[in-house]
C-alpha atoms as a PDB file:
ATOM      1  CA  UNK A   1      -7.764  19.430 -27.212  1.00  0.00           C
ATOM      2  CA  UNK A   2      -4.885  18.027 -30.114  1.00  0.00           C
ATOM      3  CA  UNK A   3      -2.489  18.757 -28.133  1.00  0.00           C
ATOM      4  CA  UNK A   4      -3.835  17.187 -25.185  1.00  0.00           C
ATOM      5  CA  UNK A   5      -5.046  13.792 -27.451  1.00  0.00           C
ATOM      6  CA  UNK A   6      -1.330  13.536 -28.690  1.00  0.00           C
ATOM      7  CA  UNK A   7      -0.256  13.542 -25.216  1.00  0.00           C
ATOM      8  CA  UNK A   8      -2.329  10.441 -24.348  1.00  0.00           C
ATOM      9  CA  UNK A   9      -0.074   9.088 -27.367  1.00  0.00           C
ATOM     10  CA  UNK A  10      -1.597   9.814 -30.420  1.00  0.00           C
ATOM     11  CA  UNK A  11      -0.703  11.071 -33.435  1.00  0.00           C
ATOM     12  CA  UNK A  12      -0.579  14.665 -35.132  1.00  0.00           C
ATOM     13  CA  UNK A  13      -3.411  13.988 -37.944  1.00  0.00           C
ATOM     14  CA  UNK A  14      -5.095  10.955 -35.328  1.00  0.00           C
ATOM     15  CA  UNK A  15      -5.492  13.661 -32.568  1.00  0.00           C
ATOM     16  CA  UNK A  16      -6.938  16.263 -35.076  1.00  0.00           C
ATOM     17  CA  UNK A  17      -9.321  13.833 -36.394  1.00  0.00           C
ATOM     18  CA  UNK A  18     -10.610  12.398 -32.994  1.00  0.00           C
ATOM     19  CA  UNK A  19     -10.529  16.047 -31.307  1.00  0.00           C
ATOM     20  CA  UNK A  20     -13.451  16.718 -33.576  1.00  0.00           C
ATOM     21  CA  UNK A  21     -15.467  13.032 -33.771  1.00  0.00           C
ATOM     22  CA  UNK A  22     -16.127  12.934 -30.260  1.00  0.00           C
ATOM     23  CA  UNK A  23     -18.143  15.557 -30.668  1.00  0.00           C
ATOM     24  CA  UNK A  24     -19.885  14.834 -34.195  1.00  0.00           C
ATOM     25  CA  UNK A  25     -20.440  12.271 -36.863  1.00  0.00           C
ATOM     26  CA  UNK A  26     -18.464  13.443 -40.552  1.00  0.00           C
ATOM     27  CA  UNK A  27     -17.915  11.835 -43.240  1.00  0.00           C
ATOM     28  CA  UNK A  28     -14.024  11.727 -44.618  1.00  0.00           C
ATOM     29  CA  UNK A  29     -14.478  15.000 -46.992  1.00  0.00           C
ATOM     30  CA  UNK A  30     -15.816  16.661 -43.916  1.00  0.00           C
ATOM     31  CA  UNK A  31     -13.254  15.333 -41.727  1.00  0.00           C
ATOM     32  CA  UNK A  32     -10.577  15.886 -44.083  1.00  0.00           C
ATOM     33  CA  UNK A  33     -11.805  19.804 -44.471  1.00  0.00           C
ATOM     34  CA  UNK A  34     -12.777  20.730 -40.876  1.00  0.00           C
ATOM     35  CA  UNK A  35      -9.704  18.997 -39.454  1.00  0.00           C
ATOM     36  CA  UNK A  36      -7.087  20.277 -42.233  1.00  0.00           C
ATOM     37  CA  UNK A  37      -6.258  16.557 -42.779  1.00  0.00           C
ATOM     38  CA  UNK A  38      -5.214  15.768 -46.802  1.00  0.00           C
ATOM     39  CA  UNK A  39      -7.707  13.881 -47.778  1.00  0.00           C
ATOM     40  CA  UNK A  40      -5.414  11.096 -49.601  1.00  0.00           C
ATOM     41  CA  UNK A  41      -4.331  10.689 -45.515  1.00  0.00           C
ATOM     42  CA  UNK A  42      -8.072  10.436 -44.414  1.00  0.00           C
ATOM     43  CA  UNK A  43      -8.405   6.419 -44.862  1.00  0.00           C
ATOM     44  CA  UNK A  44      -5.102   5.407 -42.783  1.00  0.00           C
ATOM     45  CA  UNK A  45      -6.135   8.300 -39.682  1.00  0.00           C
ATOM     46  CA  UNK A  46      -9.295   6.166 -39.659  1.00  0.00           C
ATOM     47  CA  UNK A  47      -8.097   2.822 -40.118  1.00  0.00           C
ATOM     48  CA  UNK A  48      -5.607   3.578 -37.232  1.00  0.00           C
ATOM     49  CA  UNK A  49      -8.090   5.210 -35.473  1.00  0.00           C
ATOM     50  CA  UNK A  50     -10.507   1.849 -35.838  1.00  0.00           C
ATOM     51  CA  UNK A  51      -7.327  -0.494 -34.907  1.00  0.00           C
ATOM     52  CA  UNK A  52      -7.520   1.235 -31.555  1.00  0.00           C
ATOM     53  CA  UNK A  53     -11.037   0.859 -30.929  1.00  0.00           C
ATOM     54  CA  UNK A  54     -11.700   4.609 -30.509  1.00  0.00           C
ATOM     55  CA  UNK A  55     -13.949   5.066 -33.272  1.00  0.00           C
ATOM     56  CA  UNK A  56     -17.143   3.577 -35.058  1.00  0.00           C
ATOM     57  CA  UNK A  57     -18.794   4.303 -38.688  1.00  0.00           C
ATOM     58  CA  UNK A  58     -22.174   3.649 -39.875  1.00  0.00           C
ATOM     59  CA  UNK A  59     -23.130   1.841 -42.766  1.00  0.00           C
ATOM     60  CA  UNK A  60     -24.704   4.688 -44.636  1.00  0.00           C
ATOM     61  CA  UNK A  61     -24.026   6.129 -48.491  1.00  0.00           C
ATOM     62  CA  UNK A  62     -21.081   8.302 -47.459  1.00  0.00           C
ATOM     63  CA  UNK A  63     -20.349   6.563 -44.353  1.00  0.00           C
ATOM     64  CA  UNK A  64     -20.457   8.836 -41.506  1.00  0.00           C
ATOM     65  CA  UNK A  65     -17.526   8.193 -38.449  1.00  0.00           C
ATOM     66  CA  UNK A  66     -18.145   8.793 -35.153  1.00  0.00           C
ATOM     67  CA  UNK A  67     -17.380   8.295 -31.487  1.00  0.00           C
ATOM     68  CA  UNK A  68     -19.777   6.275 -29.562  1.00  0.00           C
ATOM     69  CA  UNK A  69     -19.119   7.515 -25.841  1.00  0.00           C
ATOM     70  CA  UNK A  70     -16.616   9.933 -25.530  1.00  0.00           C
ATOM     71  CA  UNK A  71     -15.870   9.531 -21.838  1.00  0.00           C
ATOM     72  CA  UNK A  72     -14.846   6.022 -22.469  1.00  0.00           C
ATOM     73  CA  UNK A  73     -12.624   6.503 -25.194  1.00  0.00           C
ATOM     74  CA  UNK A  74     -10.846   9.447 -22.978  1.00  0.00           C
ATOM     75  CA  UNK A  75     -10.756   6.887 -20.518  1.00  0.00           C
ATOM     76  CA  UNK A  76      -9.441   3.917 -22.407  1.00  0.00           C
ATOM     77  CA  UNK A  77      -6.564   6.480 -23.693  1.00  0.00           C
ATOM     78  CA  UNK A  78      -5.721   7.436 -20.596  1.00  0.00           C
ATOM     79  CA  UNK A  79      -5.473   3.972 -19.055  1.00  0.00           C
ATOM     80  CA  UNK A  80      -3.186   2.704 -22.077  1.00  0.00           C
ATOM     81  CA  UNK A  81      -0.959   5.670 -21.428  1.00  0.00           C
ATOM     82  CA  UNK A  82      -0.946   4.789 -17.778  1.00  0.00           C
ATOM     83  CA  UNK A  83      -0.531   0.807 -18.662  1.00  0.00           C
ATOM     84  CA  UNK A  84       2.634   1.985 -21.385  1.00  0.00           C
ATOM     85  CA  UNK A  85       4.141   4.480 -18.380  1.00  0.00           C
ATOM     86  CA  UNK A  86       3.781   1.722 -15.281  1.00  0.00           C
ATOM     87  CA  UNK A  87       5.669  -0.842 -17.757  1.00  0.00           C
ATOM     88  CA  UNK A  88       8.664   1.801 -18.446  1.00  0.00           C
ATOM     89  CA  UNK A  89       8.784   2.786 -14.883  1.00  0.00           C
ATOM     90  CA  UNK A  90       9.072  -0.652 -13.721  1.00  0.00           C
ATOM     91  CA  UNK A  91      11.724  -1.840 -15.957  1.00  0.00           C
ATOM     92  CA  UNK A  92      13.589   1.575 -15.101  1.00  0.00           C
ATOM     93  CA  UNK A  93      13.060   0.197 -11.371  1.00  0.00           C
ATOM     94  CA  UNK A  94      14.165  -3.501 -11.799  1.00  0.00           C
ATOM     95  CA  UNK A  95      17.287  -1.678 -14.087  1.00  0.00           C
ATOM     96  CA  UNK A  96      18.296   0.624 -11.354  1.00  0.00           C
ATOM     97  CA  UNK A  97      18.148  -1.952  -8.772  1.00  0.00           C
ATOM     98  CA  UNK A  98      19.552  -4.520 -10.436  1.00  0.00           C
ATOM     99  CA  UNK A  99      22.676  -2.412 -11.013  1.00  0.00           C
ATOM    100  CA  UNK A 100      22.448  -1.317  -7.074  1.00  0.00           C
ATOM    101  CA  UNK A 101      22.259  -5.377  -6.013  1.00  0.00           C
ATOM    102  CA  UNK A 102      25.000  -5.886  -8.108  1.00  0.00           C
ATOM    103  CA  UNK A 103      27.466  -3.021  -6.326  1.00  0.00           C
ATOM    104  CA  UNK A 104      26.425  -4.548  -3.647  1.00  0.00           C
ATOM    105  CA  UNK A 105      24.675  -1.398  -2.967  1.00  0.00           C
ATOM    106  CA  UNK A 106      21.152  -0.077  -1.048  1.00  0.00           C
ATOM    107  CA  UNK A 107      18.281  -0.273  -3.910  1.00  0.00           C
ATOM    108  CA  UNK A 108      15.257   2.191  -2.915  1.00  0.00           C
ATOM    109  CA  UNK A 109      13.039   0.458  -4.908  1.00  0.00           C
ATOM    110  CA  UNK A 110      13.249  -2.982  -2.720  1.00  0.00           C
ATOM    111  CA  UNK A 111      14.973  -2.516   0.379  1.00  0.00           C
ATOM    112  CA  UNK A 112      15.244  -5.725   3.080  1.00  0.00           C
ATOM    113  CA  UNK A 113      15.886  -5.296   6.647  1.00  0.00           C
ATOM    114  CA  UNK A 114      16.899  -8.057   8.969  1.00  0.00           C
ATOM    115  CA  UNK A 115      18.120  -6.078  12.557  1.00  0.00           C
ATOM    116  CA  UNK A 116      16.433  -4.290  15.226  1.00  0.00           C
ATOM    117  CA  UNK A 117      18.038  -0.981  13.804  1.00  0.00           C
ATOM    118  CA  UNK A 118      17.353  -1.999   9.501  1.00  0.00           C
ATOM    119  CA  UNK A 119      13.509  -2.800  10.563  1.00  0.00           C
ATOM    120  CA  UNK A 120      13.369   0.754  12.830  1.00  0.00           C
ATOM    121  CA  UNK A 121      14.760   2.071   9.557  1.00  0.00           C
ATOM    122  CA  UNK A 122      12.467   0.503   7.189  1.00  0.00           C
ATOM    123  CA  UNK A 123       9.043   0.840   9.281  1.00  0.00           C
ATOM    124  CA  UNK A 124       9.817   4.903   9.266  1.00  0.00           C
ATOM    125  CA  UNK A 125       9.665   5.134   5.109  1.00  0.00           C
ATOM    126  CA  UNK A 126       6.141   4.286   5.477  1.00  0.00           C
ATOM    127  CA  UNK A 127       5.005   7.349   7.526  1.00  0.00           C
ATOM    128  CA  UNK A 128       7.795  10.098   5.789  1.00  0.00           C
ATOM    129  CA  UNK A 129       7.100   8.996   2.411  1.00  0.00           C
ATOM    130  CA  UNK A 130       3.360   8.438   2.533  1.00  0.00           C
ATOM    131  CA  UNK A 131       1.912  11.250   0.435  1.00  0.00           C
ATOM    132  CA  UNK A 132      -2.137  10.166   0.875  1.00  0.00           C
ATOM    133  CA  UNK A 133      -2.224   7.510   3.042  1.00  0.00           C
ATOM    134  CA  UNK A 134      -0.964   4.536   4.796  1.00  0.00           C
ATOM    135  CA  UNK A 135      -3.289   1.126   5.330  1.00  0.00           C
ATOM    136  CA  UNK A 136      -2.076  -1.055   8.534  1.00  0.00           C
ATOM    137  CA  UNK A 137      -2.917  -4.558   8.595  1.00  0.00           C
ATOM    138  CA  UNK A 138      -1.905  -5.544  12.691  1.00  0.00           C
ATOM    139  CA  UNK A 139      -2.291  -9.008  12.851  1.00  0.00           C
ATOM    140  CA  UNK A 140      -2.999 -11.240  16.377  1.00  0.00           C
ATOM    141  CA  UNK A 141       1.084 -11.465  16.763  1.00  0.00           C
ATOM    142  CA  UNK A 142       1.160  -7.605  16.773  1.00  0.00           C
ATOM    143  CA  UNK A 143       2.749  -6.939  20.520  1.00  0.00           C
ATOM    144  CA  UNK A 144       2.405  -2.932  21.443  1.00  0.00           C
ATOM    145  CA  UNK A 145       4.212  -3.296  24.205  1.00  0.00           C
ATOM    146  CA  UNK A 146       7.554  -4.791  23.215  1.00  0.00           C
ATOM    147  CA  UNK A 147      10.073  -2.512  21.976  1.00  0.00           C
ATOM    148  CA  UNK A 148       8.848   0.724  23.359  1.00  0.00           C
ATOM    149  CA  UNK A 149      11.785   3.000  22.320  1.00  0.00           C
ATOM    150  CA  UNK A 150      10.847   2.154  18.516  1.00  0.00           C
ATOM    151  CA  UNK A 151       7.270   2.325  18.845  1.00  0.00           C
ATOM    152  CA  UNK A 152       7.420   5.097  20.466  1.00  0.00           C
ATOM    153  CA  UNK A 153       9.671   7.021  17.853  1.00  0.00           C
ATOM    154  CA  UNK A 154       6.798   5.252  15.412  1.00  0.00           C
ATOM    155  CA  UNK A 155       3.840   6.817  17.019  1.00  0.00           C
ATOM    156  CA  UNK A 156       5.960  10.312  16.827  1.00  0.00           C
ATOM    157  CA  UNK A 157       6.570   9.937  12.765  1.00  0.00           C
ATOM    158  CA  UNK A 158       2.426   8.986  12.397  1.00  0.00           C
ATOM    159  CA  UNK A 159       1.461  12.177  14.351  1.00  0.00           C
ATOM    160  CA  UNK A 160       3.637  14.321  12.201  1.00  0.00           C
ATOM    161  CA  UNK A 161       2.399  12.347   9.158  1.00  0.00           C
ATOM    162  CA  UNK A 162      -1.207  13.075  10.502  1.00  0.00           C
ATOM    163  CA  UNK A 163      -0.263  16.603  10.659  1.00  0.00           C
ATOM    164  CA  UNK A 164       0.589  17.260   6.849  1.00  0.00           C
ATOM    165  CA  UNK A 165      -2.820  15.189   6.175  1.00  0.00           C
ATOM    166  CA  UNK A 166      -2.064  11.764   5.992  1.00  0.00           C
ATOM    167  CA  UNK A 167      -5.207   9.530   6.433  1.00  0.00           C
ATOM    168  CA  UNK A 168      -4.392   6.022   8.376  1.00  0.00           C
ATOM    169  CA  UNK A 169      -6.997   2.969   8.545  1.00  0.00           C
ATOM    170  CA  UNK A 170      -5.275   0.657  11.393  1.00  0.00           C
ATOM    171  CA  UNK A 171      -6.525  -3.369  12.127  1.00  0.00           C
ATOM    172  CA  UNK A 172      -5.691  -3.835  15.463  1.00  0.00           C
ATOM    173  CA  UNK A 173      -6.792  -7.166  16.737  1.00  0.00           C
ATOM    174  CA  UNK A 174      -9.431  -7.435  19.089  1.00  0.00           C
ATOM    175  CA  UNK A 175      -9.522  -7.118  22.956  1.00  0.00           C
ATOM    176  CA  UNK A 176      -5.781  -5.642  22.347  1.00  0.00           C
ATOM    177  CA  UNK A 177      -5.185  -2.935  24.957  1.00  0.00           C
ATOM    178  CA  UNK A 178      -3.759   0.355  22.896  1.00  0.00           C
ATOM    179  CA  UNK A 179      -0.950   2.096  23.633  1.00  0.00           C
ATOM    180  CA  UNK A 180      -1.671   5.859  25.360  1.00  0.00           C
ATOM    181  CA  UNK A 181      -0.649   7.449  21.974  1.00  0.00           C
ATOM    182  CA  UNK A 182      -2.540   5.607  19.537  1.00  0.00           C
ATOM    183  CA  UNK A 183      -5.630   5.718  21.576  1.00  0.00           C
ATOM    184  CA  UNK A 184      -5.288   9.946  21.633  1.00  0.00           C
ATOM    185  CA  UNK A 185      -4.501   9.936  17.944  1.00  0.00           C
ATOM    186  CA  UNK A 186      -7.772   8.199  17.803  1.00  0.00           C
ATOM    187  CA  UNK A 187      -9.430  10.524  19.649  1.00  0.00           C
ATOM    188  CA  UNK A 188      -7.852  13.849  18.485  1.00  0.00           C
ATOM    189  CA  UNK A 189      -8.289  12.623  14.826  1.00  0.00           C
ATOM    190  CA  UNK A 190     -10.867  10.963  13.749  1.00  0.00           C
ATOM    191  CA  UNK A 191     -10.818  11.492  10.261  1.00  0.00           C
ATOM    192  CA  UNK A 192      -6.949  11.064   9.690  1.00  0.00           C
ATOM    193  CA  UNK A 193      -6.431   8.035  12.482  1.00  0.00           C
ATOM    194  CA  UNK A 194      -9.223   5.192  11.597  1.00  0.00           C
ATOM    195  CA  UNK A 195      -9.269   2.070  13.919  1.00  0.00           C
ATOM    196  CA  UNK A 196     -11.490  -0.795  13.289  1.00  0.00           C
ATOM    197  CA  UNK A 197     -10.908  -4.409  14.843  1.00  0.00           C
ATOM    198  CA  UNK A 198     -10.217  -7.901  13.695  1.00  0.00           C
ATOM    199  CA  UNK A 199      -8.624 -10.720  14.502  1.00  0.00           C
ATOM    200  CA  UNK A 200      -6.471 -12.227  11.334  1.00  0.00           C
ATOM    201  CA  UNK A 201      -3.216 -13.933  10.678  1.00  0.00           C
ATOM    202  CA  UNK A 202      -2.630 -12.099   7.661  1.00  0.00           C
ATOM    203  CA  UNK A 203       1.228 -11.022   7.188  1.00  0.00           C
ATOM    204  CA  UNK A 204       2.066  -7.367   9.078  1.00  0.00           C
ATOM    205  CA  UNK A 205       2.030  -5.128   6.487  1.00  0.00           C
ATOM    206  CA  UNK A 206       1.511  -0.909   5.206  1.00  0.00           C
ATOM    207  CA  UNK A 207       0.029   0.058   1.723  1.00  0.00           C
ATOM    208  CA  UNK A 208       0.736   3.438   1.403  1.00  0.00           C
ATOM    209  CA  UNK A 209      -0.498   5.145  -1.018  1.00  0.00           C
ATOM    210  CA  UNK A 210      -0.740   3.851  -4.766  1.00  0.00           C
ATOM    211  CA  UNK A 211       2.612   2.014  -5.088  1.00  0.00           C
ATOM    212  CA  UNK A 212       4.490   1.314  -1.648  1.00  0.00           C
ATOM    213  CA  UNK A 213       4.249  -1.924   0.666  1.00  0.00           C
ATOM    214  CA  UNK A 214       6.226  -2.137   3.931  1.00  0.00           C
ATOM    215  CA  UNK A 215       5.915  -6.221   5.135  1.00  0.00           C
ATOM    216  CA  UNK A 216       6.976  -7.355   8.246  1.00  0.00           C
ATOM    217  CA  UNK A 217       7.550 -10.855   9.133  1.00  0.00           C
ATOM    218  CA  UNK A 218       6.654 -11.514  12.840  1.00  0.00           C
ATOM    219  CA  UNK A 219       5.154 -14.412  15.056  1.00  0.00           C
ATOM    220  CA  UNK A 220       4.141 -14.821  18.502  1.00  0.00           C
ATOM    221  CA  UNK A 221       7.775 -14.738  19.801  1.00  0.00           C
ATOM    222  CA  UNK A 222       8.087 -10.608  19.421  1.00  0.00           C
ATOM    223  CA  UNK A 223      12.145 -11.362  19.702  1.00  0.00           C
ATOM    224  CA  UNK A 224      11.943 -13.782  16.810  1.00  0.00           C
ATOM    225  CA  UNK A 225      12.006 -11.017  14.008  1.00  0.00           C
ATOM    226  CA  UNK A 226      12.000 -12.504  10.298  1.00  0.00           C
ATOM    227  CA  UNK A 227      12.537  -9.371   8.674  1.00  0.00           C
ATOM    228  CA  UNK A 228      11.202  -6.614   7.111  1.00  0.00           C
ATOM    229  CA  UNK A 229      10.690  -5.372   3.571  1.00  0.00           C
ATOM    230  CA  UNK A 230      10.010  -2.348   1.815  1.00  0.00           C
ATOM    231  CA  UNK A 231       9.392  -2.463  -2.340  1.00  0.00           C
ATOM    232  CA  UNK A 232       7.811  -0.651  -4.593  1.00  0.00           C
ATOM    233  CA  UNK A 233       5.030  -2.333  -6.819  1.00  0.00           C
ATOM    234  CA  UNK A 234       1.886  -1.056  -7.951  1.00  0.00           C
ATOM    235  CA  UNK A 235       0.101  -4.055  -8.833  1.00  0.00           C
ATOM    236  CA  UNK A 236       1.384  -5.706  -5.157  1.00  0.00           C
ATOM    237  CA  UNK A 237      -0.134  -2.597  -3.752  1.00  0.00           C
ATOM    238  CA  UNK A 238      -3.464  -2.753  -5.908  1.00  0.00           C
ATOM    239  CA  UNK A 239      -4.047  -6.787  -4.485  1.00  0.00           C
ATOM    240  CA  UNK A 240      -3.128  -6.052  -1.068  1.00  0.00           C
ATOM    241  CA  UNK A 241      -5.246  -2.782  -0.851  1.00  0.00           C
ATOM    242  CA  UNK A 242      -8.608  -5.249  -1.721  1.00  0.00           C
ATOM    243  CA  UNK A 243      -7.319  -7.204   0.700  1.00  0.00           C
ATOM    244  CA  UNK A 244      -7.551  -4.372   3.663  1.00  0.00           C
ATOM    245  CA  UNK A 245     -10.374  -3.302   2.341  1.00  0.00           C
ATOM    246  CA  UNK A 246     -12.317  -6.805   2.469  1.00  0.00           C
ATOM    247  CA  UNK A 247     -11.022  -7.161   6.047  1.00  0.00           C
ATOM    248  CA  UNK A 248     -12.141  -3.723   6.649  1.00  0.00           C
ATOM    249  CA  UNK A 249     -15.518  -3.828   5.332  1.00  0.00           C
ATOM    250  CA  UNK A 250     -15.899  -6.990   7.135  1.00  0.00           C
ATOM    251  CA  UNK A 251     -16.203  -5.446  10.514  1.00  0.00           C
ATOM    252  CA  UNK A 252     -19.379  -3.801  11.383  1.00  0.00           C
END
């Protein structure tokens, strides 16, 4: 259990000290002999443990310390470790692609397409690198029948994604007729191809997984394309995932 507490960024003499007070109430000689901590060290290990909010003590003659709910102190360690790694891996993401923008280079981490060919390019990322699932949001400018050759090459990459045990959840507008493929997907897959129906304006986009957004810019005019983006972004992904999800839960 210490080594596993240190991992979630605490201290040697911290995770010794909690590993046992989640468990039980001691007082600091207790502490101090059970968990093999000096006991001149005992006052900072709790006053650091207190700073972090991980720990209570009662008001007693000795004063006993103690853990109040365990769960939620393993769970408010985990989501600071989380919270410290998200803010490390996006700075190493705006680094790397800053460099990349600056050679003038392709950056993975926010790539923008603005031809037939870039978006065909782009839209494919979201099936081959979906590892869980991918969220459609189809608005009322979504046209299934324009640009066959892509959509069908599209509908190919989904099965195969389907196939390795990718769930989708599609919003197809209403009364839209479905293309032959999607509708057997449908019907061969239930659990991995998910269709409900709605009629919104909101922008074209996949949420795939926990940290991947694919937007494309379209309007009524299926040969005016805007462009298409691709970026990486968990919190982006977190707000636009509610947003599915209160379109989808919307629709009986």
């Amino acid at each position: 259990m210490e080594k596993e507490l240190m991992s979630l960024g605490l201290e040697n003499y911290e995770s010794r000290a909690l590993a046992l007070l989640l468990s039980e109430k001691l007082n600091l000689r207790q502490l101090s002999i059970k968990a093999k901590i000096p006991f001149g060290k005992v006052y900072s290990i709790i006053k650091k443990l207190k700073e972090k909010d991980l720990i209570k003590e009662t008001n007693s003659r000795p004063k006993l310390i103690y853990v109040e709910n365990s769960s939620e102190v393993i769970s408010k360690l985990i989501r600071n470790k989380k919270l410290r790694e998200n803010e490390t891996i996006e700075k190493l993401k705006s680094f790397a692609s800053e460099i990349d923008l600056s050679k003038s280079r392709e950056t993975k981490f926010f790539q923008i397409g603005t031809t037939a060919e870039e978006n065909k390019k782009i839209q494919l990322r979201s099936f081959n690198e979906a590892n869980r699932e991918v969220l459609q949001i189809l608005n009322i400018y979504h046209k299934p029948k324009s640009n066959r050759e892509s959509k069908n090459i599209w509908e190919r990459a989904i099965l195969e994604s389907i196939k390795r045990g990718i769930v989708f959840k599609a919003i197809y507008p209403k009364n839209l007729d479905l293309p032959v493929k999607i509708k057997k997907l449908n019907k061969e897959y239930p659990n991995n191809f998910q269709i409900k129906r709605h009629n919104t304006d909101f922008v074209r986009c996949d949420i795939i997984d926990n940290d991947k957004i694919m937007i494309k810019l379209v309007q009524r005019d299926p040969l005016q394309f805007g462009g298409i983006f691709f970026i990486e972004n968990e919190k982006l992904n977190e707000n636009l995932k509610k947003i599915f999800y209160e379109l989808w839960e919307s629709v009986d």
